[in-house]
Protein backbone atom coordinates (compact mmCIF):
# COMPACT_ATOMS: atom_id res chain seq x y z
CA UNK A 1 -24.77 4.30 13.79
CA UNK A 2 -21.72 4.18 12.33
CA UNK A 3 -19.16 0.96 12.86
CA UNK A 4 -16.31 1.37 15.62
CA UNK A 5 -12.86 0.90 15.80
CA UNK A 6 -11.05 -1.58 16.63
CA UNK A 7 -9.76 -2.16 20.29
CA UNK A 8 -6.02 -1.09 20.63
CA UNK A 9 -4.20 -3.32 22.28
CA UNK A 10 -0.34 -2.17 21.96
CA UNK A 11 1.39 -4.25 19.35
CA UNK A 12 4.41 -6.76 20.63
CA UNK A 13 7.61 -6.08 20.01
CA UNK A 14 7.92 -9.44 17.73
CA UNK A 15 5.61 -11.08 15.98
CA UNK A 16 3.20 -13.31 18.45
CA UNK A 17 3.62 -17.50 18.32
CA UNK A 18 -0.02 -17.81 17.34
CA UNK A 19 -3.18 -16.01 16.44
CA UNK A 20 -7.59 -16.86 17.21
CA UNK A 21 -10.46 -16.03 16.22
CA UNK A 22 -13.17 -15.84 18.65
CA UNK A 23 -16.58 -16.41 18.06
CA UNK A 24 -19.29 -13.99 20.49
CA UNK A 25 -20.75 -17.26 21.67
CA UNK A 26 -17.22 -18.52 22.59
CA UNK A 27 -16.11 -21.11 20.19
CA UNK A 28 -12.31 -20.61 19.36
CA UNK A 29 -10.10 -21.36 16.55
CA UNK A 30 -6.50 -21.15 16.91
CA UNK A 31 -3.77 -20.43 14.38
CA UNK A 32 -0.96 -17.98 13.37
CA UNK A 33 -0.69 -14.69 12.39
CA UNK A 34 -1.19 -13.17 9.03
CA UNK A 35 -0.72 -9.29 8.49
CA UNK A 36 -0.42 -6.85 10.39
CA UNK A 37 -0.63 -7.17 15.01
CA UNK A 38 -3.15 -6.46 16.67
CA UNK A 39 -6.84 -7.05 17.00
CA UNK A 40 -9.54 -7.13 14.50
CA UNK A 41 -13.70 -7.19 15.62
CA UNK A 42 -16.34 -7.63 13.65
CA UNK A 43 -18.97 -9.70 11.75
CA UNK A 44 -17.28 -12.99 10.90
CA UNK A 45 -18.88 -14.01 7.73
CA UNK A 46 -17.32 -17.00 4.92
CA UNK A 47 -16.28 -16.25 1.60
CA UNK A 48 -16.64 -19.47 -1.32
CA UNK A 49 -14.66 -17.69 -4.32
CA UNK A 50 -11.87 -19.87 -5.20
CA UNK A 51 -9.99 -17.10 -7.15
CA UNK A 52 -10.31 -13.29 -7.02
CA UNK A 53 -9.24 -12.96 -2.54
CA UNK A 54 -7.59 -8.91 -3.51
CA UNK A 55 -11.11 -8.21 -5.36
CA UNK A 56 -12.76 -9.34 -2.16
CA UNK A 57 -10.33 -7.70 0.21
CA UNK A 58 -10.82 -4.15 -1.16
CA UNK A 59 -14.81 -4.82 -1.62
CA UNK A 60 -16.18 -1.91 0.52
CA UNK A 61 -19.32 -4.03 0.99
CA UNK A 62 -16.97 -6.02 3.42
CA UNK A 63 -16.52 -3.26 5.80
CA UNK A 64 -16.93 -4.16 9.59
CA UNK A 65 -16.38 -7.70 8.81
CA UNK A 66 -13.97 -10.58 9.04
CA UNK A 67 -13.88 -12.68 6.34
CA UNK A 68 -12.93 -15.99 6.25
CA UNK A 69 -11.96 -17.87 2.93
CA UNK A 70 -13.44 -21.32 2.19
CA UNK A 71 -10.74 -22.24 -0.31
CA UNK A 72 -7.81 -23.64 1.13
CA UNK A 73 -5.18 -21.61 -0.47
CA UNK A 74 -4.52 -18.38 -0.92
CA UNK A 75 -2.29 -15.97 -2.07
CA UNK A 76 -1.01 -18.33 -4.44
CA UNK A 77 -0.65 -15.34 -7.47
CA UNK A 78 0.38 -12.86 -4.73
CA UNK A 79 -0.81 -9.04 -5.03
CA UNK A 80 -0.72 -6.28 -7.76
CA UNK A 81 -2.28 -2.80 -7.93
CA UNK A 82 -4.43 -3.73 -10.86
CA UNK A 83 -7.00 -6.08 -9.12
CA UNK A 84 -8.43 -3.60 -6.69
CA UNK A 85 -11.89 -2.31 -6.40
CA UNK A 86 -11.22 0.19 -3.74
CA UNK A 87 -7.65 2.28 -2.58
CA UNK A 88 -7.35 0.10 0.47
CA UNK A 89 -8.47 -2.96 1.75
CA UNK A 90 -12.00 -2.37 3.23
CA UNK A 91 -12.15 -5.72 5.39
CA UNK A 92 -12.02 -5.59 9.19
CA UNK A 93 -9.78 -8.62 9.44
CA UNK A 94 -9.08 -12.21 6.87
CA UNK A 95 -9.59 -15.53 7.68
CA UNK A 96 -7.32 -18.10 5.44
CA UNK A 97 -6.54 -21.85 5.89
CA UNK A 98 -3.32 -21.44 3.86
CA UNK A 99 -2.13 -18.77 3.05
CA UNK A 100 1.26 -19.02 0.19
CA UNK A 101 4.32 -18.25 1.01
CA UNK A 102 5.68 -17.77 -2.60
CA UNK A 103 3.18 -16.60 -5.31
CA UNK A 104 3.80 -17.64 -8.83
CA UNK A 105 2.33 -14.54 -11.32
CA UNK A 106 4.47 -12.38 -12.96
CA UNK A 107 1.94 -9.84 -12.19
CA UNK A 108 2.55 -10.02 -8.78
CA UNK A 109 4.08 -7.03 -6.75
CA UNK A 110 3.85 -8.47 -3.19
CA UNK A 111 2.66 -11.64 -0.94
CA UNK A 112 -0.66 -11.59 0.51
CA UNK A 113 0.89 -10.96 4.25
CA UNK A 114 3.03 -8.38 2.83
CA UNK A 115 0.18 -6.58 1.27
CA UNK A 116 -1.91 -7.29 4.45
CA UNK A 117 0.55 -5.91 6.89
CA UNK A 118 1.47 -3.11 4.91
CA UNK A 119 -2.40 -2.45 4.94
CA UNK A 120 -2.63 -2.43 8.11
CA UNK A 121 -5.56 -5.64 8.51
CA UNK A 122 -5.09 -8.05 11.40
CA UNK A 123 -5.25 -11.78 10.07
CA UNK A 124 -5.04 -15.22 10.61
CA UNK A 125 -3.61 -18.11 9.07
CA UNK A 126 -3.62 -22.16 9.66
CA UNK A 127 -7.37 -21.90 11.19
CA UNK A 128 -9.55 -24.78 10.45
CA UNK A 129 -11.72 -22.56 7.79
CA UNK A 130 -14.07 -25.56 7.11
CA UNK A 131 -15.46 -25.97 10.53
CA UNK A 132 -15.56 -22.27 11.24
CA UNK A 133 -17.35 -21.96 8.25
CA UNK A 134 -19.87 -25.09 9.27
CA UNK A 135 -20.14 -23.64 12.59
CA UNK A 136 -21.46 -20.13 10.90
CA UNK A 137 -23.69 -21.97 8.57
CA UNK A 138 -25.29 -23.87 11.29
CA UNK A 139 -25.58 -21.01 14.41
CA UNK A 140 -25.58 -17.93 12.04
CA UNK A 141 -23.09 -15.05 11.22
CA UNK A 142 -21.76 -13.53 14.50
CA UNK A 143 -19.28 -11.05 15.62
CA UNK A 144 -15.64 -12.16 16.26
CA UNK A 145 -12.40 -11.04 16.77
CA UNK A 146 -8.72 -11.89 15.54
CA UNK A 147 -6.56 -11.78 18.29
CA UNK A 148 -2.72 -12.37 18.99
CA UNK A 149 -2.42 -15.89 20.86
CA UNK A 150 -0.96 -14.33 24.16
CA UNK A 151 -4.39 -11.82 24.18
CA UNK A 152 -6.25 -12.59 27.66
CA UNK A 153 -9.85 -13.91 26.20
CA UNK A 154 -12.05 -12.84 28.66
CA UNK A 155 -10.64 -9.42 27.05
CA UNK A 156 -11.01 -9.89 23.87
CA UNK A 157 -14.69 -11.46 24.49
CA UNK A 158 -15.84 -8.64 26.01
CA UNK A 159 -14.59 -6.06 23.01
CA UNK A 160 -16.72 -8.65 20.30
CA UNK A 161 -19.78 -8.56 22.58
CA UNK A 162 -19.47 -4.77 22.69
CA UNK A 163 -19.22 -4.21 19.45
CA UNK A 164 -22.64 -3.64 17.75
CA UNK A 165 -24.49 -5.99 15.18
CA UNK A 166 -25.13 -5.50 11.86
CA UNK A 167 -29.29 -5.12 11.85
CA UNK A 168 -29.15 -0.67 11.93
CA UNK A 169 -25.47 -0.30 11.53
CA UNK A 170 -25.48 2.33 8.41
CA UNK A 171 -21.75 1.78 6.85
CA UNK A 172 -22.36 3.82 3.85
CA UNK A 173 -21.28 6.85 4.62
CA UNK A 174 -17.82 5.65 5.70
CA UNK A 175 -16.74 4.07 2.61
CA UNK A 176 -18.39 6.41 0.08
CA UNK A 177 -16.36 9.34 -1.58
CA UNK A 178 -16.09 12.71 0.20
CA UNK A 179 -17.01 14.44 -2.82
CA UNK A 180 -18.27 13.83 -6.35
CA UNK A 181 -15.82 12.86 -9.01
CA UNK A 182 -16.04 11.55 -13.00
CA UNK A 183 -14.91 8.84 -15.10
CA UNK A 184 -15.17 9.81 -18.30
CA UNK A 185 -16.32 7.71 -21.00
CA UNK A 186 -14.24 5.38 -23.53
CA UNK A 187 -15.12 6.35 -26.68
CA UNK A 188 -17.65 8.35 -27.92
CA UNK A 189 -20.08 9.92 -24.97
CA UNK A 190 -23.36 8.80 -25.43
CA UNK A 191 -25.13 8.72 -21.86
CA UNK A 192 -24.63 10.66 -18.59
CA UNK A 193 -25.17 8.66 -15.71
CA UNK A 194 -25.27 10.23 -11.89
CA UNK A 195 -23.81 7.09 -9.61
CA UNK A 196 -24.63 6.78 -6.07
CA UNK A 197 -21.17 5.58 -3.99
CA UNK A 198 -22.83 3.55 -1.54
CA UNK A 199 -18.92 1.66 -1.48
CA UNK A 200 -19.21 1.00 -5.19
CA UNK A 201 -16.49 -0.73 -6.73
CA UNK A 202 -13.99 0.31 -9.32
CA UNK A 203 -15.47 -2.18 -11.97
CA UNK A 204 -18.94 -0.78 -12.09
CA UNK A 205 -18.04 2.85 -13.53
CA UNK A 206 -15.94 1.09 -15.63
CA UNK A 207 -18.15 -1.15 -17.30
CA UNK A 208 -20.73 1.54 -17.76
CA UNK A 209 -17.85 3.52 -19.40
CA UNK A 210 -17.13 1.18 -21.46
CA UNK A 211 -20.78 1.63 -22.83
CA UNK A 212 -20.31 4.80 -23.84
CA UNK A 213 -21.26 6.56 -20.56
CA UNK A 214 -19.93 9.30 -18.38
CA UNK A 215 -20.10 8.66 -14.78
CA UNK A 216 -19.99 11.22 -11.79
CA UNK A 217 -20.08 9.20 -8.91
CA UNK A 218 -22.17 10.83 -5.91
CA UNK A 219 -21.21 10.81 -2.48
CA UNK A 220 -23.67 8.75 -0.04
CA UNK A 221 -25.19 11.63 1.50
CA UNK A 222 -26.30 13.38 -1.83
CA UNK A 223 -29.73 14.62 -2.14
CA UNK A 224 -32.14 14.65 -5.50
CA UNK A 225 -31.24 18.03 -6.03
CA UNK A 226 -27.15 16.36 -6.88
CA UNK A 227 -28.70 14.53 -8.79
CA UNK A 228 -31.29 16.46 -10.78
CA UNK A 229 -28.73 18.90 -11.63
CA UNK A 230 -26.32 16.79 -13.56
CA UNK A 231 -29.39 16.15 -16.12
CA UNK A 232 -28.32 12.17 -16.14
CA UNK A 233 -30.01 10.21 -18.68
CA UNK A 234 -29.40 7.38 -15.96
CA UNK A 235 -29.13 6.76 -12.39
CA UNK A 236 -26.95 3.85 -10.74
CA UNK A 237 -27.15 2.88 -7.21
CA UNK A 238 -24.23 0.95 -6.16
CA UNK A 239 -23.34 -1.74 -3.76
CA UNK A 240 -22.32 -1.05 -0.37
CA UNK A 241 -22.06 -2.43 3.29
CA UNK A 242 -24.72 -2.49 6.69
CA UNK A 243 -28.63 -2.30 6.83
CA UNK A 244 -30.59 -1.00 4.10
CA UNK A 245 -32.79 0.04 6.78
CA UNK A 246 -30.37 2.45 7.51
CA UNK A 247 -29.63 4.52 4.76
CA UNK A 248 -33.97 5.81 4.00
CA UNK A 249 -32.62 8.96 2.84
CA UNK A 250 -32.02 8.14 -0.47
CA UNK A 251 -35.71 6.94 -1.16
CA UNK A 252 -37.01 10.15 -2.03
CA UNK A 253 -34.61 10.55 -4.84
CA UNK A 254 -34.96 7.06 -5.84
CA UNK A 255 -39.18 7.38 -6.51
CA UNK A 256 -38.72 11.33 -7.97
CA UNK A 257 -35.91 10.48 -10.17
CA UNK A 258 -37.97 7.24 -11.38
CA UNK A 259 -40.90 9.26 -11.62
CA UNK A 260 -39.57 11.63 -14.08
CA UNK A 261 -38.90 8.36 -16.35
CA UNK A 262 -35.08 8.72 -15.99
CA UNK A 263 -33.75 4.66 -15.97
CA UNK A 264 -32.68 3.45 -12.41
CA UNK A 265 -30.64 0.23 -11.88
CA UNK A 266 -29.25 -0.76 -8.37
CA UNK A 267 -27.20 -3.48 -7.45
CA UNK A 268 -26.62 -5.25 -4.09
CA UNK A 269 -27.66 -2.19 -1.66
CA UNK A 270 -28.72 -0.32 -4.19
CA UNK A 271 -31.12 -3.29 -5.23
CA UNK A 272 -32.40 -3.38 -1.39
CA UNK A 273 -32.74 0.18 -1.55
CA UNK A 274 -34.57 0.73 -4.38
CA UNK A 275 -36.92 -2.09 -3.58
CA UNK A 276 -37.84 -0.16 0.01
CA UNK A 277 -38.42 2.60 -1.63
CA UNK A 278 -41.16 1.60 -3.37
CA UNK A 279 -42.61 0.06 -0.21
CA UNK A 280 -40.94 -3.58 0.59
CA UNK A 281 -39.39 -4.89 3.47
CA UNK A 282 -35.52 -6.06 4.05
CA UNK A 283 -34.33 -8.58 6.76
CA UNK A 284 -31.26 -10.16 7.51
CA UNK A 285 -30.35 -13.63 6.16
CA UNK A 286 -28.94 -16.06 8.72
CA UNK A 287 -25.23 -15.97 7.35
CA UNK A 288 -25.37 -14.01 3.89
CA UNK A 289 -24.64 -14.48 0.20
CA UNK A 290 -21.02 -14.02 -0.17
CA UNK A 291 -19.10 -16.09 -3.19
CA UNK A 292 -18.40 -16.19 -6.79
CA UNK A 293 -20.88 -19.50 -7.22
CA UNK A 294 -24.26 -18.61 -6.44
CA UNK A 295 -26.85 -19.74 -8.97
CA UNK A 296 -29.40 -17.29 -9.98
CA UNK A 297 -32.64 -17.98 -12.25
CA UNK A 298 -33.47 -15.43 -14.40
CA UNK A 299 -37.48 -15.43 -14.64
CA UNK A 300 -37.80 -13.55 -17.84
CA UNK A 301 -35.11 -15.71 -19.69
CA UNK A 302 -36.07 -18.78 -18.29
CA UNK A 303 -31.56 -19.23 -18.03
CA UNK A 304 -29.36 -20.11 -14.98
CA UNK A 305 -26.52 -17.17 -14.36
CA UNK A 306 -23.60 -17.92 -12.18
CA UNK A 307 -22.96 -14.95 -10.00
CA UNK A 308 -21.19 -12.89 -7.21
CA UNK A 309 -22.59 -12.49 -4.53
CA UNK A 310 -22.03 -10.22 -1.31
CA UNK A 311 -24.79 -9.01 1.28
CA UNK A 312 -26.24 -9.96 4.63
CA UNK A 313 -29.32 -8.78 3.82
CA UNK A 314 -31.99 -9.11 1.32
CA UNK A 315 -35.86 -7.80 -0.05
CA UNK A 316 -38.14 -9.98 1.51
CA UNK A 317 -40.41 -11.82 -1.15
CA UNK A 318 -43.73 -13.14 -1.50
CA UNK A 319 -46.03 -15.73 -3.80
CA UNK A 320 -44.85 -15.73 -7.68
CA UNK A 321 -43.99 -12.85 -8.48
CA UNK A 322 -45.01 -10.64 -5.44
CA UNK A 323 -43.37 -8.07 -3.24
CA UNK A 324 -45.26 -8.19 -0.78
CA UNK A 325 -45.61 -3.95 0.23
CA UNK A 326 -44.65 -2.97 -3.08
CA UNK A 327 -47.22 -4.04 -5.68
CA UNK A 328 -45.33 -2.16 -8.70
CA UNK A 329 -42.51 -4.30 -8.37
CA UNK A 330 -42.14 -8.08 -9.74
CA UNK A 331 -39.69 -10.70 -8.74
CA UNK A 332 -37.45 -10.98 -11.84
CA UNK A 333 -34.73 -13.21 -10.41
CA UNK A 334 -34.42 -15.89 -7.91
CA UNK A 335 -31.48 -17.27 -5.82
CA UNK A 336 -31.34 -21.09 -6.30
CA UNK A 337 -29.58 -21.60 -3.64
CA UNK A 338 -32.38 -20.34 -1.11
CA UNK A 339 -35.40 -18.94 -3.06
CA UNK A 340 -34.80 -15.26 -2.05
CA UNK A 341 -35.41 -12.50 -4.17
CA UNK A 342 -32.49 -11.69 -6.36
CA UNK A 343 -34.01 -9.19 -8.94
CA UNK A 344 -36.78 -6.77 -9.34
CA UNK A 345 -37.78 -4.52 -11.96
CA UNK A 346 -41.12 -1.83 -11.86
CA UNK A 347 -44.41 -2.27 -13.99
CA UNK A 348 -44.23 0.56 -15.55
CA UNK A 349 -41.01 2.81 -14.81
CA UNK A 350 -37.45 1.84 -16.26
CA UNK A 351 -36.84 0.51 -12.49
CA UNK A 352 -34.76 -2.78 -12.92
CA UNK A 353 -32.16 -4.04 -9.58
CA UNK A 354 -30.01 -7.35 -8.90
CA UNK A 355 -29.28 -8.24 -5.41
CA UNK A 356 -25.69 -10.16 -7.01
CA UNK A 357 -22.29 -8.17 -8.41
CA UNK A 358 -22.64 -7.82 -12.52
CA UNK A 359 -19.83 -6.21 -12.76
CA UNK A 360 -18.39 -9.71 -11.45
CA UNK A 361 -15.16 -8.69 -9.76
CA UNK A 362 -14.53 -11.67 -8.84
CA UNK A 363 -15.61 -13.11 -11.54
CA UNK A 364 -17.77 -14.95 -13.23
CA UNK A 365 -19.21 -12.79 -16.10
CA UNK A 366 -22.85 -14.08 -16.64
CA UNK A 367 -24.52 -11.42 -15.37
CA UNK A 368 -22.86 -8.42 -17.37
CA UNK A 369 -25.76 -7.99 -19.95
CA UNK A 370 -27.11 -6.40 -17.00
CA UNK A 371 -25.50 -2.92 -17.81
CA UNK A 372 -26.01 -3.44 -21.48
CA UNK A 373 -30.22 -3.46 -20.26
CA UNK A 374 -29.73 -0.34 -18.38
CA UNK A 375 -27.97 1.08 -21.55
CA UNK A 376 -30.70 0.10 -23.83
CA UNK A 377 -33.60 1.71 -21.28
CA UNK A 378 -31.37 4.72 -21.75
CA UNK A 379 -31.08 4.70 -25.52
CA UNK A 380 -34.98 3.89 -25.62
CA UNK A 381 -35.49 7.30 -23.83
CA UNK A 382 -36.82 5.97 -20.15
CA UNK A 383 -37.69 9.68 -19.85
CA UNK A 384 -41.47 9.30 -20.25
CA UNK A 385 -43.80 12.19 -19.21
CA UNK A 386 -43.09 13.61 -15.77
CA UNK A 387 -45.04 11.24 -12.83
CA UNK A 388 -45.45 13.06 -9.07
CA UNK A 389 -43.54 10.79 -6.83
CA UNK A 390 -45.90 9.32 -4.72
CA UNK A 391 -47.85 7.51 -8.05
CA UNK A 392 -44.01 5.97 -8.82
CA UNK A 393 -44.92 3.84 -4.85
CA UNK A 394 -48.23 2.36 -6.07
């Protein structure tokens, strides 16, 4: 199932008064308009980040939902074309308490309405941000809607209850490329890595470029065969939004191309994906992960990382180091926040995932050795001799 549009309501001929947000089990919050008219639906879900709103805006792991910023102002250094992780903004609407009126940045090209409007993404502005965000943490994410003030309720009500949940909605496909494309790498070549474009971001081909690799990024619907016949030394499997659940497709390629010893790292979906490949369950967490704050243990290191963070949904865990359905794999990192699995890595394939952003766009930048350990499982020649698939799931 793929996510719908948007109900079109025609657009008035000025600006409305005042804007909502409506909650599917009713609760309103009022405020003004930000962006562009109209009406947004989706999962409303919060965002903690205090810096890094145009990273999170063109995030395609936020597609189908409405996010809402914790912080209390934004837009304060305005918008640029450098600080984008997609073309577009990939949200279905934006939540702000405050959103500036003048940014101060020479870098910046336009203000965050400007750039909103001009995007075409229905917002809202002066909504009480805390309690919305209280209200989600206590009953849950749930779908919503932006809405001009004058919009009859009732309406817009019925559009968010229509609209369909996350739990089975496969999103992939709609923000991954149409076809297969390259960034080269800076410097010297040294690796060729096949990238899945599950709605990666623009940061992770770059900072595996920067390592000396070449990247062709794969649409979502490529098969092992795509894959297998760019002879990669690596595979990546990116972020990306909806259920895991979704996209079983790509498990087949995940467990041959493991099999055959070539490295595999996944983050975010990619992490999920990998992890129910080899046989372990995913569920939905109650309001998701989504922030550049989340505290992650890493079990091997015995070391704290401060990460970003940006799912609904995570690998399901067990005692220790379990998985429970997927005995090959170990828990290698925790979130500290609520104990769930945030990192896995296979016995004996070079299998290793993060459920967080390493890439860290937004910020912080703990987590980057990440690609420097799928670079080194590379150099160290994953490629061991050739395993049948099906002994890669045990």
């Amino acid at each position: 199932m793929t996510a719908p549009t948007s109900p079109r309501i025609p657009a008035p001929r000025s600006p409305p008064a005042s804007a909502f947000l409506l909650l599917e089990d009713g609760r309103r919050f009022d405020g003004l308009p930000l962006g562009a008219p109209g009406v947004a639906v989706g999962e409303v879900v919060f965002n903690t980040s205090m810096t890094g709103y145009q990273e999170v805006l063109t995030d395609p792991s936020y597609a189908g939902q409405l996010v809402a910023m914790t912080y209390p102002l934004v837009g304060n250094y305005g918008t640029n074309a450098e600080d984008v992780e997609s073309a577009r903004p990939q949200v279905a609407g934006f939540a702000v308490r405050e959103a500036a009126r003048a940014p101060s940045s020479w870098r910046s090209r336009e203000t965050l309405g400007d750039y909103l409007r001009g995007h075409g993404v229905v917002g809202i502005r002066e909504v009480d941000t805390r309690a919305l965000t209280r209200h989600i943490r206590s009953e849950g994410a749930m779908r919503g809607a932006i809405a001009p003030g004058d919009a009859p309720e009732t309406e817009i009500l019925a559009h968010v209850l229509a609209h369909p949940g996350m739990v089975g909605l496969e999103l992939a496909c709609g923000v991954s490329t149409g076809r297969p494309y390259a960034v080269p790498a800076a410097g010297r070549e040294l690796y060729r890595v096949a990238a899945f474009d599950f709605g990666v971001k623009a940061s992770s081909p770059r900072m595996l470029s920067e390592r000396g690799c070449l990247v062709t990024v794969l649409p979502a619907e490529a098969g092992t065969a795509d894959v297998l016949a760019l002879d990669p030394d690596g595979l990546f499997l990116s972020n990306g939004p909806g259920d895991p659940a979704a996209v079983e497709r790509v498990a087949g390629t995940i467990l041959e191309v493991a099999g055959r010893g070539i490295p595999v790292f996944g983050i975010c979906l990619g992490h999920q994906l990998i992890a129910r490949a080899f046989g372990a369950e995913t569920f939905k967490l109650p309001f998701g992960h989504h922030g550049g704050n989340h505290p992650v243990m890493n079990r091997d290191r015995g070391t704290v990382e401060i990460t970003s963070q940006n799912h609904g949904f995570a690998v399901r865990g067990g005692e220790g180091d379990e998985v429970p359905g997927a005995p090959a794999l170990r828990v290698t990192h925790s979130n500290l926040y609520d104990g769930t699995v945030a990192g896995v890595a296979h016995a004996t394939l070079p299998v290793i995932a993060v459920q967080y952003h390493p890439e860290a766009a937004p910020g912080p930048h703990d987590s980057r050795y990440l690609f420097d350990e799928f670079v080194a499982l590379m150099a160290a020649g994953g490629r061991g001799a050739p395993q049948p698939p099906s002994s890669a799931a045990t």
